[in-house]
N, C-alpha and C. Protein backbone atom coordinates (compact mmCIF):
# COMPACT_ATOMS: atom_id res chain seq x y z
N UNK A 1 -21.55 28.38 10.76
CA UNK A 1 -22.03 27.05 11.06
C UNK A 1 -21.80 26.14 9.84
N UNK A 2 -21.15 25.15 10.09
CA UNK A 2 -21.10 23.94 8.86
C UNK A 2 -22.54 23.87 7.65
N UNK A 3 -23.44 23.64 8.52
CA UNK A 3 -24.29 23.39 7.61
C UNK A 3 -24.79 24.66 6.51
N UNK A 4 -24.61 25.66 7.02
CA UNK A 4 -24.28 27.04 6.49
C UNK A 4 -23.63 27.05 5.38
N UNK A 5 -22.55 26.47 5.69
CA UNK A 5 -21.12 27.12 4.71
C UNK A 5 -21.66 25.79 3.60
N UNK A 6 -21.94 24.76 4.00
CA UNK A 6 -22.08 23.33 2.47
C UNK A 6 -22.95 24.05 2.00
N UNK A 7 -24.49 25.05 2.56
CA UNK A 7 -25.63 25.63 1.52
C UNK A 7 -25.09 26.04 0.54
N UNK A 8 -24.46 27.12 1.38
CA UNK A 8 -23.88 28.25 0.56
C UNK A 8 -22.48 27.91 -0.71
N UNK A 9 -22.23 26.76 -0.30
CA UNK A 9 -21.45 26.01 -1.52
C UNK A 9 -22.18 24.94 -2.60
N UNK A 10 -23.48 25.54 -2.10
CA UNK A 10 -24.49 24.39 -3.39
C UNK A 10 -24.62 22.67 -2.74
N UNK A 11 -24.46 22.43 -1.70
CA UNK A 11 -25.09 21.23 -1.03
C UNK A 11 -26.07 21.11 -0.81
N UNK A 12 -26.73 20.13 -1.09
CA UNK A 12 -28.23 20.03 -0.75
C UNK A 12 -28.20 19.27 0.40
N UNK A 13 -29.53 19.33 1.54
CA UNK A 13 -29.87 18.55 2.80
C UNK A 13 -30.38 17.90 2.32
N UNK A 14 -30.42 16.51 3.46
CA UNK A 14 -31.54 15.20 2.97
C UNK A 14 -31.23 13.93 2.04
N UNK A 15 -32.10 13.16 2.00
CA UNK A 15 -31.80 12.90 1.03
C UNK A 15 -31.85 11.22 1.03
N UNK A 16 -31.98 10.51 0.39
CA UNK A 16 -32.27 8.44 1.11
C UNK A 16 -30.74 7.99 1.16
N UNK A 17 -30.08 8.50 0.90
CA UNK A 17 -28.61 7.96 0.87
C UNK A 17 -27.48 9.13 1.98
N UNK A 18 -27.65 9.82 1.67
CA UNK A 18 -26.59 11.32 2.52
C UNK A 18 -27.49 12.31 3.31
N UNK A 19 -26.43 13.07 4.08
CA UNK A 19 -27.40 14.16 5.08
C UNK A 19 -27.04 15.54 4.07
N UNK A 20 -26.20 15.50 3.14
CA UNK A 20 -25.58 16.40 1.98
C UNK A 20 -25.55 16.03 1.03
N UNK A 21 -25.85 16.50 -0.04
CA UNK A 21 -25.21 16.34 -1.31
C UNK A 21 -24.66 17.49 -2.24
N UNK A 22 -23.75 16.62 -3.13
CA UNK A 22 -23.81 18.07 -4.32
C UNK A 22 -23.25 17.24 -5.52
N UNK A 23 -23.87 17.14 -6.45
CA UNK A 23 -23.57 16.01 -7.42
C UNK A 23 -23.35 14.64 -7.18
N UNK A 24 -22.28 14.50 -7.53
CA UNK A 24 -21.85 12.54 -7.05
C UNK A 24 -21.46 12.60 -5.93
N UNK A 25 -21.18 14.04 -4.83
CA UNK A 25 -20.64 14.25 -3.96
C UNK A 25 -21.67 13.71 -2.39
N UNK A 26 -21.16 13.30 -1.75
CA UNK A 26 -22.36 13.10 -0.43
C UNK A 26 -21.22 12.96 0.84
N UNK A 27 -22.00 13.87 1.82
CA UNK A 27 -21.48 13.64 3.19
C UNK A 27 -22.59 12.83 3.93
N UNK A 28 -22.33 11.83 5.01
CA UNK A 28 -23.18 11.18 5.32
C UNK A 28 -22.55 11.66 7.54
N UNK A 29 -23.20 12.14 8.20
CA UNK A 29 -22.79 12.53 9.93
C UNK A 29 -22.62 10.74 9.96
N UNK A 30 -22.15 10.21 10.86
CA UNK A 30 -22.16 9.63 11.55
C UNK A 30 -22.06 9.40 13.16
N UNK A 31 -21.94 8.28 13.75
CA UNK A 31 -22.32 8.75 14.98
C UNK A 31 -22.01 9.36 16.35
N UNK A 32 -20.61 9.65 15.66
CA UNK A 32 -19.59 10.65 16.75
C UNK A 32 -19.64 11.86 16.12
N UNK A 33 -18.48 12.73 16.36
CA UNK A 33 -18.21 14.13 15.43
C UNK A 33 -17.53 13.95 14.48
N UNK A 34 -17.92 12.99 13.63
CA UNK A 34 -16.88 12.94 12.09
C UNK A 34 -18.01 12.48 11.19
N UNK A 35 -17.77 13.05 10.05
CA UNK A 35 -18.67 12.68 8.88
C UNK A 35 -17.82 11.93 8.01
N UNK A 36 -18.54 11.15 7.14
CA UNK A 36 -18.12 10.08 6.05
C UNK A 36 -18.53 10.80 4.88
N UNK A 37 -17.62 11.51 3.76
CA UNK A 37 -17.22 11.41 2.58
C UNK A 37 -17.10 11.11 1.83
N UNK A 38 -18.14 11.09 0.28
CA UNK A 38 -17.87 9.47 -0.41
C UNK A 38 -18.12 10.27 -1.69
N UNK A 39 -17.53 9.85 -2.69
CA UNK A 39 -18.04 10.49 -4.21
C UNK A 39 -18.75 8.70 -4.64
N UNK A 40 -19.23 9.16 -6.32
CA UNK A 40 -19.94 8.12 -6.33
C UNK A 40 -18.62 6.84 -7.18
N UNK A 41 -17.31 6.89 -7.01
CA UNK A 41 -16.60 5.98 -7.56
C UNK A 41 -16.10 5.42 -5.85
N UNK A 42 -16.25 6.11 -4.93
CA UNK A 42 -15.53 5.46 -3.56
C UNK A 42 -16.54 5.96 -2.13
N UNK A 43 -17.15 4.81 -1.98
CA UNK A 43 -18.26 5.56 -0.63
C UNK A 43 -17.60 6.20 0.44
N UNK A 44 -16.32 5.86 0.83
CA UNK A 44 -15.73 5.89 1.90
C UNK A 44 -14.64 7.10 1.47
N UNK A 45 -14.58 7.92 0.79
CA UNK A 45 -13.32 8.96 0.60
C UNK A 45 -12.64 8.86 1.39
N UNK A 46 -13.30 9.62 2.56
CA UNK A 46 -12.40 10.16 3.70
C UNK A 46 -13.60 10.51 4.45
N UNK A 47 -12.68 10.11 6.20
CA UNK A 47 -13.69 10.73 7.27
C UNK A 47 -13.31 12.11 7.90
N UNK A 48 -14.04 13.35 7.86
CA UNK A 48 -13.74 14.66 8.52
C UNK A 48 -14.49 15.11 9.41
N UNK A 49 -13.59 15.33 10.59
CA UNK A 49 -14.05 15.77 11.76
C UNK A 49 -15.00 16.96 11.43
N UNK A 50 -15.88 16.97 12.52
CA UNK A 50 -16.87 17.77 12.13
C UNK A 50 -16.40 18.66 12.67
N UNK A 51 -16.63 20.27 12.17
CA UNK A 51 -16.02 21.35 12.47
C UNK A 51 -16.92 22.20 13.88
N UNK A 52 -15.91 23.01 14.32
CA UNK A 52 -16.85 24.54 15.17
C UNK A 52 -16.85 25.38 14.00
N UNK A 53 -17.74 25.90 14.20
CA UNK A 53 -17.84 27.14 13.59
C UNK A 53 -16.73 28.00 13.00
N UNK A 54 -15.75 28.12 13.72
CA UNK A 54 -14.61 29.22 13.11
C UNK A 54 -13.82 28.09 12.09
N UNK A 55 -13.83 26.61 12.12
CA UNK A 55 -12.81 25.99 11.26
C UNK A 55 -13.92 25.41 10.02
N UNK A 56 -15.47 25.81 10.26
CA UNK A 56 -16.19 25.39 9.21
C UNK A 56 -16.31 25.85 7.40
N UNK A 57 -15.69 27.16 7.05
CA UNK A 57 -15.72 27.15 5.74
C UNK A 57 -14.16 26.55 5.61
N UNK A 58 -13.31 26.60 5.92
CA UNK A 58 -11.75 25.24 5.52
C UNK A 58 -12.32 24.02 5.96
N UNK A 59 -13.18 23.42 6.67
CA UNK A 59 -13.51 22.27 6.19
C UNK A 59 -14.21 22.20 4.88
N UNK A 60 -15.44 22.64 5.13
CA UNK A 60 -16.08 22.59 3.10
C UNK A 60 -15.25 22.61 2.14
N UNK A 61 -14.03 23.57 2.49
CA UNK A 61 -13.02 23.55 1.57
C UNK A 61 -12.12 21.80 1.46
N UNK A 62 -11.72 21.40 2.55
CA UNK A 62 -11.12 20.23 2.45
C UNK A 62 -12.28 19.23 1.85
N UNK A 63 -13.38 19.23 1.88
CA UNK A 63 -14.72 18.18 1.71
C UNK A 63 -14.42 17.98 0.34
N UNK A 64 -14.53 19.32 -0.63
CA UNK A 64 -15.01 19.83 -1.92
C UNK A 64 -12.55 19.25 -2.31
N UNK A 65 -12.00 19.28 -2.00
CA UNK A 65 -10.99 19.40 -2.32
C UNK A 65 -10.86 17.48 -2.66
N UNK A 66 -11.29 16.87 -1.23
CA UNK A 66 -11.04 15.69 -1.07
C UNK A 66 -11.99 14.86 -2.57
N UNK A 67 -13.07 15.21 -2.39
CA UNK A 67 -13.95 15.01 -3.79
C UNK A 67 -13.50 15.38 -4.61
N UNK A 68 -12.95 16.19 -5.08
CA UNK A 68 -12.13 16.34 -6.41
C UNK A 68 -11.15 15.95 -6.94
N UNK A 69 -9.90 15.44 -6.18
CA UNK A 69 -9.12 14.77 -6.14
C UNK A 69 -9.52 13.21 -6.14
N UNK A 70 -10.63 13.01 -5.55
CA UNK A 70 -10.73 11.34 -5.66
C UNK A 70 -11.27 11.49 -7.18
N UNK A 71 -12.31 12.12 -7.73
CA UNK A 71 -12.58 12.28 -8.86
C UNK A 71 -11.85 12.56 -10.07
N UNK A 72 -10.84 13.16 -9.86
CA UNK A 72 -9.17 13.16 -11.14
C UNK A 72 -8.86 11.78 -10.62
N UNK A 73 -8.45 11.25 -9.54
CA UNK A 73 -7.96 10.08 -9.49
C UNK A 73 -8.55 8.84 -10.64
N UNK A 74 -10.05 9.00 -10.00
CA UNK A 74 -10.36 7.70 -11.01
C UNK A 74 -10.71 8.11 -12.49
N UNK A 75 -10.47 9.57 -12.97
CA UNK A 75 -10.41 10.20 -13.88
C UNK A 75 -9.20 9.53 -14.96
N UNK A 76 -8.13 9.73 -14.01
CA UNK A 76 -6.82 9.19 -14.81
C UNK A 76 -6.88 7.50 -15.02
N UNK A 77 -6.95 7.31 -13.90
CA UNK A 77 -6.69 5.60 -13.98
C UNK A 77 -7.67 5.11 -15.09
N UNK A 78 -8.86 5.72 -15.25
CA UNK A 78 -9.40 4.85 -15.98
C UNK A 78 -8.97 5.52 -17.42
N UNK A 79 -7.97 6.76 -17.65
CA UNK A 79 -7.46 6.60 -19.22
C UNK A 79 -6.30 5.75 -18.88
N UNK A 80 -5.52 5.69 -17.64
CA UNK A 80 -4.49 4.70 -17.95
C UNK A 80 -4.88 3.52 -18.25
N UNK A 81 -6.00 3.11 -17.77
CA UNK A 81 -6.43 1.63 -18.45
C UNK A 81 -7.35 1.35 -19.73
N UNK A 82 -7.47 2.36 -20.14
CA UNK A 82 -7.56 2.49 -21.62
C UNK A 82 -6.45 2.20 -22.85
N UNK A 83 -5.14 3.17 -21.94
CA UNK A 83 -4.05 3.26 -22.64
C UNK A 83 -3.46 1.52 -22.72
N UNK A 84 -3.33 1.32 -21.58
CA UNK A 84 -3.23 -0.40 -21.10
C UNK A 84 -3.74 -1.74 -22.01
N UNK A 85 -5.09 -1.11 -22.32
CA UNK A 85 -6.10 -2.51 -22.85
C UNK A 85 -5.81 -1.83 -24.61
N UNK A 86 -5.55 -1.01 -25.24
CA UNK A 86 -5.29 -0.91 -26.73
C UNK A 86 -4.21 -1.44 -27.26
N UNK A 87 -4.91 -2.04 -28.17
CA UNK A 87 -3.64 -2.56 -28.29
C UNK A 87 -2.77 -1.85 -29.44
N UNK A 88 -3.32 -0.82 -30.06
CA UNK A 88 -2.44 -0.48 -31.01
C UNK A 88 -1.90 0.78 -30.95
N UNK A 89 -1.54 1.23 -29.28
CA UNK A 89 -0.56 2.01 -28.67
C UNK A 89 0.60 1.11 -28.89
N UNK A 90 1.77 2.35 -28.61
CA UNK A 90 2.97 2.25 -28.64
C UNK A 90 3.17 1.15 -27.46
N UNK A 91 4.32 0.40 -27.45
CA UNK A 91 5.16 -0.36 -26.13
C UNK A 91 5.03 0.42 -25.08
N UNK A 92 6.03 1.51 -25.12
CA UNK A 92 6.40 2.41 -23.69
C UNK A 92 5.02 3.28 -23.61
N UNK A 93 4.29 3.43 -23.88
CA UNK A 93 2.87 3.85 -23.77
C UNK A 93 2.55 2.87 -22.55
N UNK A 94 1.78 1.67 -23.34
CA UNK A 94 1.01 0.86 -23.00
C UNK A 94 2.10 0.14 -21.93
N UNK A 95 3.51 -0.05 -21.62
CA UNK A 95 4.13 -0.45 -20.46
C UNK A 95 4.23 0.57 -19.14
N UNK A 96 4.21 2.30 -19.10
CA UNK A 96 4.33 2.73 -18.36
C UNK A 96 2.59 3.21 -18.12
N UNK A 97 1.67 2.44 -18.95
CA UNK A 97 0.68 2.48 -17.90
C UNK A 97 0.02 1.25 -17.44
N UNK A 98 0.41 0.45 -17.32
CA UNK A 98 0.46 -0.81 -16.93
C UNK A 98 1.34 -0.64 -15.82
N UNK A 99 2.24 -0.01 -15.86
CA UNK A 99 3.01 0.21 -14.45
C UNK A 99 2.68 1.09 -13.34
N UNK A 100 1.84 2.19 -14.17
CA UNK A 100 1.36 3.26 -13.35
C UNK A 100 0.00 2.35 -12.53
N UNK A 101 -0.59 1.73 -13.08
CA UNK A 101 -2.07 0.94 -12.39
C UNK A 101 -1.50 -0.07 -11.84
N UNK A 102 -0.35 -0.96 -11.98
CA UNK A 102 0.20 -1.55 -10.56
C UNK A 102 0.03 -0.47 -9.51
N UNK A 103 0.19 0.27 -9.69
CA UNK A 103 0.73 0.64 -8.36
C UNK A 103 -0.73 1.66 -7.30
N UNK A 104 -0.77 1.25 -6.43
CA UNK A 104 -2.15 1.23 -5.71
C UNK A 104 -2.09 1.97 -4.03
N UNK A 105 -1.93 2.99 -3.62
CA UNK A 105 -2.42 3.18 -2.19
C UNK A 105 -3.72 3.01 -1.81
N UNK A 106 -3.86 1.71 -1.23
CA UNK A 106 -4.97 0.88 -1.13
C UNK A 106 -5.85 1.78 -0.08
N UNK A 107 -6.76 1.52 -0.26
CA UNK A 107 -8.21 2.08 0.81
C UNK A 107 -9.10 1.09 1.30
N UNK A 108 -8.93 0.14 1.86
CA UNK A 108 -9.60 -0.82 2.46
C UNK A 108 -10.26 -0.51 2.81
N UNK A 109 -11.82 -1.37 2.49
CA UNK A 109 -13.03 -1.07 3.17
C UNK A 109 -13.86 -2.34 3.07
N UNK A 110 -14.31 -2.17 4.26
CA UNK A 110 -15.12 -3.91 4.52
C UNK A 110 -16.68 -4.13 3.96
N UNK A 111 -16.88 -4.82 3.12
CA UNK A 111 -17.77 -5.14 2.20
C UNK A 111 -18.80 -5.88 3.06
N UNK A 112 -19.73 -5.60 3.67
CA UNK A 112 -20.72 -6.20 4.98
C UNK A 112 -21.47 -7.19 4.37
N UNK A 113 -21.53 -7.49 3.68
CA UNK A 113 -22.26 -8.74 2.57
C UNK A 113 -21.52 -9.97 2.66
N UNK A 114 -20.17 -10.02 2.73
CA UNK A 114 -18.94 -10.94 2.79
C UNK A 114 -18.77 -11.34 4.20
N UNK A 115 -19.14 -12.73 4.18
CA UNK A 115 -18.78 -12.96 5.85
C UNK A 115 -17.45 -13.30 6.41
N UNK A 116 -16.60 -12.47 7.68
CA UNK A 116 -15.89 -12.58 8.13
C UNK A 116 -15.06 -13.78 7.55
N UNK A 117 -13.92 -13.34 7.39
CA UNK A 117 -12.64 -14.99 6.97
C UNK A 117 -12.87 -15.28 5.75
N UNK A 118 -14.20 -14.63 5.11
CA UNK A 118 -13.85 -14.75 3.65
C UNK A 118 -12.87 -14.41 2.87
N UNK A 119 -12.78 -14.64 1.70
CA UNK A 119 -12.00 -13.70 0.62
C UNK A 119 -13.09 -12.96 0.11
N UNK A 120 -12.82 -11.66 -0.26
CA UNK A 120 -13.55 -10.07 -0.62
C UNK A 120 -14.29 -9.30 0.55
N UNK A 121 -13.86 -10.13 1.69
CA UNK A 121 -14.08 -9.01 2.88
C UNK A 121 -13.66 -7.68 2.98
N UNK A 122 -12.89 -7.66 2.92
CA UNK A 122 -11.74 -6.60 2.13
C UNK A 122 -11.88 -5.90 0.68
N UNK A 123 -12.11 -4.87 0.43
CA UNK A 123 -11.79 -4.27 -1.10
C UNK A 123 -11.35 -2.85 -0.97
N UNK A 124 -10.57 -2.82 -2.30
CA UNK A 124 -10.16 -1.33 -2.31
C UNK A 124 -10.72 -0.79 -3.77
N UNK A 125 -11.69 0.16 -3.68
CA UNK A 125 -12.27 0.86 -4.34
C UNK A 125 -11.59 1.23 -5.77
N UNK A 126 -10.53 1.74 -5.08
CA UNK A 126 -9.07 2.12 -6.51
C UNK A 126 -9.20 1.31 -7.43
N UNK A 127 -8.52 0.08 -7.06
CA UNK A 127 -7.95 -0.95 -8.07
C UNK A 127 -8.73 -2.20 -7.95
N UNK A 128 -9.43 -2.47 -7.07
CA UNK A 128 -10.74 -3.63 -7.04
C UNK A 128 -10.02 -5.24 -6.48
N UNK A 129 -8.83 -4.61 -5.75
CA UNK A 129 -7.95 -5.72 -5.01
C UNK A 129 -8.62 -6.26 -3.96
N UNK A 130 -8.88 -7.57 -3.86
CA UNK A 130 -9.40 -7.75 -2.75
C UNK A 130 -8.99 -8.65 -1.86
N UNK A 131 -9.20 -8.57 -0.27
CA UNK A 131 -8.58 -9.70 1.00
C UNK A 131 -9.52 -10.53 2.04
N UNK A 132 -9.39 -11.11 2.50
CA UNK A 132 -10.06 -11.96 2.89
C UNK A 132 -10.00 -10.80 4.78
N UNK A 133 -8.94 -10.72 5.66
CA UNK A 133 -9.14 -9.89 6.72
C UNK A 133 -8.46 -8.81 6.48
N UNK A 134 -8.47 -7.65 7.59
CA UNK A 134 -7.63 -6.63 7.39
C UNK A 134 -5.98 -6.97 7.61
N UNK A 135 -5.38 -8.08 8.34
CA UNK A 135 -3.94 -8.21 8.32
C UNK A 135 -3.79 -9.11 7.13
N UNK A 136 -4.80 -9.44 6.37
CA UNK A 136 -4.48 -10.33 5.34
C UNK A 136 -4.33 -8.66 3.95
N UNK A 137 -4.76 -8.02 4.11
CA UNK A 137 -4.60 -7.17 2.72
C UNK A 137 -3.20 -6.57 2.64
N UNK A 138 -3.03 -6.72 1.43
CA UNK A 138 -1.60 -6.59 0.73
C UNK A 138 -0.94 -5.13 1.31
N UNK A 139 0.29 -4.91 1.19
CA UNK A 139 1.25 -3.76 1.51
C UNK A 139 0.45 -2.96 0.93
N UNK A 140 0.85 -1.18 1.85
CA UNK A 140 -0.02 -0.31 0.87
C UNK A 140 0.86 0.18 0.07
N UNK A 141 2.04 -0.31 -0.07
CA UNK A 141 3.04 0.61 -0.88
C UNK A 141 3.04 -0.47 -2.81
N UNK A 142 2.15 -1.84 -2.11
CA UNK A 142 2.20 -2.37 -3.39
C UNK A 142 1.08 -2.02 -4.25
């Protein structure tokens, strides 16, 4: 059983924010069969179908995988923007990470505070780009 396999991987039940936790980590059910995924740099990770029983310890596994990876993500970026803002790095240092933080596979997520047709309706967690609707936010390849 799902809820089984997160114990037994050190998740805790409950909780004023998640129905799981495990560090910065939180699954939150929502109101079909998919749960919401969020570490504490991106609420929205990823949504995973909620499992049967026989596909429930490879989901925990994808949960715990997806959290870790978002967590190196903003791990790196924020030394690349370290490397970026010094100034007394090298050129090709400080230019190929300035190039590496251009570059963004955006995660749009709608900021419920921002009313419709605004600008910052739209944000992406990553890089802090923000759009006014969803056909208004930028390419995801930019």
């Amino acid at each position: 059983m799902f809820a089984d396999e997160l114990k037994a991987r050190g998740w805790t039940e409950g909780g004023q924010q998640a129905d799981y936790s495990k560090g910065s980590w939180s699954i939150c059910f929502d109101t079909s069969s998919w749960v919401e995924v969020a570490t504490a740099a991106n609420p929205r990770t990823f949504d995973v179908h909620v499992p049967g029983e026989y596909e429930s310890r490879w989901t925990v596994n994808l949960i715990e995988h997806l959290c870790r990876m978002e967590d190196e993500l903003v791990r790196l970026r924020k030394a690349l923007s370290e490397i970026r803002d010094t100034s007394d790095v090298g050129g090709s240092a400080h230019t190929t990470a300035a190039k590496a933080l251009g570059c963004c596979y955006h995660r749009w997520l709608v900021n419920m505070r921002v009313s419709e047709g605004r600008g910052g309706r739209m944000y992406c967690p990553i890089c802090g780009q923000t759009a006014a609707e969803p056909g208004a936010a930028p390419d995801p390849a930019t």
